[in-house]
C-alpha atoms as a PDB file:
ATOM      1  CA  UNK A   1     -37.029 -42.018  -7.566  1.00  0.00           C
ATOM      2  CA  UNK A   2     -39.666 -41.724  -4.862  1.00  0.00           C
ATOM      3  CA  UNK A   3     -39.212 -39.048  -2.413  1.00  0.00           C
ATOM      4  CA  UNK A   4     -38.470 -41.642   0.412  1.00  0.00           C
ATOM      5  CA  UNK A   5     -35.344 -43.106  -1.734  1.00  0.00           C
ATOM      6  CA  UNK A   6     -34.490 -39.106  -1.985  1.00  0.00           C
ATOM      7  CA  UNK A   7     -34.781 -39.316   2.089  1.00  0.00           C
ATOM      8  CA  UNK A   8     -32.720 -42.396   2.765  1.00  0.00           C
ATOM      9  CA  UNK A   9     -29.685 -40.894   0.322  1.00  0.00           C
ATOM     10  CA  UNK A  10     -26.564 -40.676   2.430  1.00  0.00           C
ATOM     11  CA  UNK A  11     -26.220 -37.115   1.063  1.00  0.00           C
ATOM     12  CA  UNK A  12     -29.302 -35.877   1.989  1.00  0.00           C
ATOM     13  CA  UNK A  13     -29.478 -36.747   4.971  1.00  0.00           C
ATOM     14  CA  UNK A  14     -25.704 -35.611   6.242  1.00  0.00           C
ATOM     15  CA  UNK A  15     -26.630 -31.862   4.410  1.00  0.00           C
ATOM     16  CA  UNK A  16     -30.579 -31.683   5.447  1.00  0.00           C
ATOM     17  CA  UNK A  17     -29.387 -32.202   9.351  1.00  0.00           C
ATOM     18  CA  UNK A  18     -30.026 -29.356  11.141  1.00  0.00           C
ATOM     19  CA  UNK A  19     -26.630 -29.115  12.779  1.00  0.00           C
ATOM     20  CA  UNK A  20     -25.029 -29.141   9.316  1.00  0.00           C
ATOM     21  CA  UNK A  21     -27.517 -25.989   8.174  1.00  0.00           C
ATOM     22  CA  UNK A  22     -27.107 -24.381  11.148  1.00  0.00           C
ATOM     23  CA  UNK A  23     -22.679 -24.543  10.960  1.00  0.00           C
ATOM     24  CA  UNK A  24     -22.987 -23.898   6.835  1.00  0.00           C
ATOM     25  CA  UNK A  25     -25.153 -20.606   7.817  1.00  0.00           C
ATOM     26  CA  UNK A  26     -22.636 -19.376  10.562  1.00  0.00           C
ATOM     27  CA  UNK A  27     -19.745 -20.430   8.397  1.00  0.00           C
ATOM     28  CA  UNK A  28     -21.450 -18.226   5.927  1.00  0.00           C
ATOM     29  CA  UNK A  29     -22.264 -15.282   8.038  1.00  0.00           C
ATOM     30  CA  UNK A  30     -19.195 -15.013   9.508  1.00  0.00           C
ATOM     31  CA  UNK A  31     -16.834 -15.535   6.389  1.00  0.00           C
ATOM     32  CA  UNK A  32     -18.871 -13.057   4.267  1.00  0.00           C
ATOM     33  CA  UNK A  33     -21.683 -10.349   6.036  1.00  0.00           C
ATOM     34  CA  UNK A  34     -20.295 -10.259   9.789  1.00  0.00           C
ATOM     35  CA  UNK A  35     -18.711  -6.426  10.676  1.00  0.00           C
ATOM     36  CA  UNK A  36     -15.294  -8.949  11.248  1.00  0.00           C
ATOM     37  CA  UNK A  37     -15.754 -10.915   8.093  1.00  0.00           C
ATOM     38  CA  UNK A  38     -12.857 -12.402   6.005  1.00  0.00           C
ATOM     39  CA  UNK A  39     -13.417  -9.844   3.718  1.00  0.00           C
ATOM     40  CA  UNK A  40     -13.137  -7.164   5.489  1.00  0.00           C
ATOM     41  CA  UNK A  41      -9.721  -8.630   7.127  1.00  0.00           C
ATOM     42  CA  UNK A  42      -8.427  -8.930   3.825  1.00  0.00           C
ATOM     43  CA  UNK A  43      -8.704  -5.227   3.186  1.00  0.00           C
ATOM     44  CA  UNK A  44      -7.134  -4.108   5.507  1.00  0.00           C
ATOM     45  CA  UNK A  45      -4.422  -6.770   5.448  1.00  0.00           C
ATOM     46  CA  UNK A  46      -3.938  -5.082   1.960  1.00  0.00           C
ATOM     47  CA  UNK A  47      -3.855  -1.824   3.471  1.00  0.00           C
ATOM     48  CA  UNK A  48      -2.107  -2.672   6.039  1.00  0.00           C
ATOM     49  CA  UNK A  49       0.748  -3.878   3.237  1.00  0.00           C
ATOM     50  CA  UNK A  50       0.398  -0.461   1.589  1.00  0.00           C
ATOM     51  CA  UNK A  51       1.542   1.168   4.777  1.00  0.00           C
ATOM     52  CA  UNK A  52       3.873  -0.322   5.452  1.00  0.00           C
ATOM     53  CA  UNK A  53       5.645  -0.129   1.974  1.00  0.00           C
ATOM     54  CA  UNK A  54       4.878   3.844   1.873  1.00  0.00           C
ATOM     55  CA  UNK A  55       6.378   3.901   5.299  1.00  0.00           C
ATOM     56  CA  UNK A  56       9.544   1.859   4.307  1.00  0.00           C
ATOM     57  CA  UNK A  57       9.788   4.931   1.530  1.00  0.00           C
ATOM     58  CA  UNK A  58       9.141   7.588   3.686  1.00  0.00           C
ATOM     59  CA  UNK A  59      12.314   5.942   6.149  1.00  0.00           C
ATOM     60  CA  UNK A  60      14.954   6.017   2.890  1.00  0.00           C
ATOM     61  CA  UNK A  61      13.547   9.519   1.893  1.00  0.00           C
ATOM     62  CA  UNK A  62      14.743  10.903   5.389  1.00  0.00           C
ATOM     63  CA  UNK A  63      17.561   9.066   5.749  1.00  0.00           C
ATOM     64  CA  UNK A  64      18.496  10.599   2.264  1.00  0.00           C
ATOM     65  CA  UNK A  65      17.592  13.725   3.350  1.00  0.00           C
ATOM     66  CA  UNK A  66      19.697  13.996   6.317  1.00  0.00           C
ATOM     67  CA  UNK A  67      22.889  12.571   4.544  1.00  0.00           C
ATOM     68  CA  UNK A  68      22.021  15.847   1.785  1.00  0.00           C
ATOM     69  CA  UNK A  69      21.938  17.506   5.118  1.00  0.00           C
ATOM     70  CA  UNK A  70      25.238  16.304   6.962  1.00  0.00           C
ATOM     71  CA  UNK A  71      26.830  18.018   3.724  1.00  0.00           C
ATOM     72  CA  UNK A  72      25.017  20.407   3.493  1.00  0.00           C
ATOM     73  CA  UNK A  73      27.544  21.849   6.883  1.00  0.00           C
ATOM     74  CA  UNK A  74      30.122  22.474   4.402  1.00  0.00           C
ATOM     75  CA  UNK A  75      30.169  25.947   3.080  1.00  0.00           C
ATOM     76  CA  UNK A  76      31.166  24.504  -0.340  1.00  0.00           C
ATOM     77  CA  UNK A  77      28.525  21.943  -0.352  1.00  0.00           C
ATOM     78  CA  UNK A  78      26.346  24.808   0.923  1.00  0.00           C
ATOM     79  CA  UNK A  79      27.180  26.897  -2.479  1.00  0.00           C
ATOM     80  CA  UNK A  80      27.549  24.407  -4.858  1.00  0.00           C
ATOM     81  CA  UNK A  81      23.402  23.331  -3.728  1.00  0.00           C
ATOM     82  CA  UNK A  82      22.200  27.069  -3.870  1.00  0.00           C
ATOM     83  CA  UNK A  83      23.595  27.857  -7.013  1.00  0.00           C
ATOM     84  CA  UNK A  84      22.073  23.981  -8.509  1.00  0.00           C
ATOM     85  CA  UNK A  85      18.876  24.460  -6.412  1.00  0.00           C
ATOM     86  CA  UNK A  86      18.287  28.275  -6.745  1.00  0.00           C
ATOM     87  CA  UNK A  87      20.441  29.877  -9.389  1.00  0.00           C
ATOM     88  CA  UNK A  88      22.189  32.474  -7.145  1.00  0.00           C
ATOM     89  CA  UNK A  89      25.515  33.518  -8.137  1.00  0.00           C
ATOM     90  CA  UNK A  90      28.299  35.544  -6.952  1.00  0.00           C
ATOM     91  CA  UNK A  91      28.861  39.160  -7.648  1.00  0.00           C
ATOM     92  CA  UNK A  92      30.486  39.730 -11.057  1.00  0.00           C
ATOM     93  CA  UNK A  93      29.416  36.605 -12.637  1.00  0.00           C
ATOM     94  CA  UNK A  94      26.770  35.544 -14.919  1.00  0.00           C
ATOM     95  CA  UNK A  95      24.687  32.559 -15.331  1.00  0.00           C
ATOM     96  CA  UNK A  96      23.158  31.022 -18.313  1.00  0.00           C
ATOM     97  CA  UNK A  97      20.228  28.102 -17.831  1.00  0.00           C
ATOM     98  CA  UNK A  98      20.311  25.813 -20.922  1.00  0.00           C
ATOM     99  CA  UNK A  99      17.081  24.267 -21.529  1.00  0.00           C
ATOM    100  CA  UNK A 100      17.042  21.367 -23.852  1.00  0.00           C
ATOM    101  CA  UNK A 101      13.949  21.460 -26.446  1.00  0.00           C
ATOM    102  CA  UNK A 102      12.780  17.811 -24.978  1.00  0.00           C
ATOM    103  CA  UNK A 103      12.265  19.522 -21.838  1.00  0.00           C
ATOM    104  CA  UNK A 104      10.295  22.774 -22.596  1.00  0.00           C
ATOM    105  CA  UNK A 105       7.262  20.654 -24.616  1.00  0.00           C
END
C-alpha cells in the first residue's frame, strides 16, 4: 500500500484528526494523571466503604455496651460482672480459676 491509500483509509483519517487526538489525550489525562482522576475517586470510594462499615461496628459495639450498662444498675448484675470480670469475692469465700490446658499454650 502506498502511503496515500494509508491517507484515504476511513480509519486513519477519523483517529489522525486533530479533534479526535486532542479528546483521546484529555480523556486520558483526566481518567488517569489529573489530581481528580478516576483513580483516585475509586480510592477513596473504597475508603469511603471501609468507613462506613467500621462505623456501622463501632454503632452495635455501643449500643451493646450501653444495654451491658442498663444492667449493669442492678446490684446483682453489678456483682455477678465483678466477680466474672475481676475475680473479687466476698468475705469468707474462696475462688478457684480453672484454666483449661488449650488455653494456657
Amino acid at each position: 500500500m502506498k502511503l496515500k491509500d494509508i491517507r484515504n483509509n476511513r480509519w486513519v483519517r477519523i483517529f489522525a484528526n486533530k479533534y479526535t487526538l486532542v479528546l483521546a489525550a484529555f480523556c486520558f489525562w483526566m481518567l488517569f494523571l489529573d489530581s481528580n482522576s478516576w483513580l483516585i475517586h475509586h480510592e477513596l470510594d473504597l475508603e469511603i466503604d471501609d468507613l462506613k462499615k467500621n462505623k456501622n461496628y463501632y454503632l452495635n459495639e455501643i449500643s451493646r455496651d450501653k444495654a451491658i450498662m442498663d444492667n449493669l444498675n442492678d446490684s446483682l448484675e453489678l456483682e455477678k460482672f465483678a466477680r466474672q470480670e475481676y475475680f473479687m469475692k466476698r468475705e469468707n469465700e474462696e475462688i478457684f480459676i480453672i484454666e483449661y490446658k488449650e488455653a494456657v499454650d
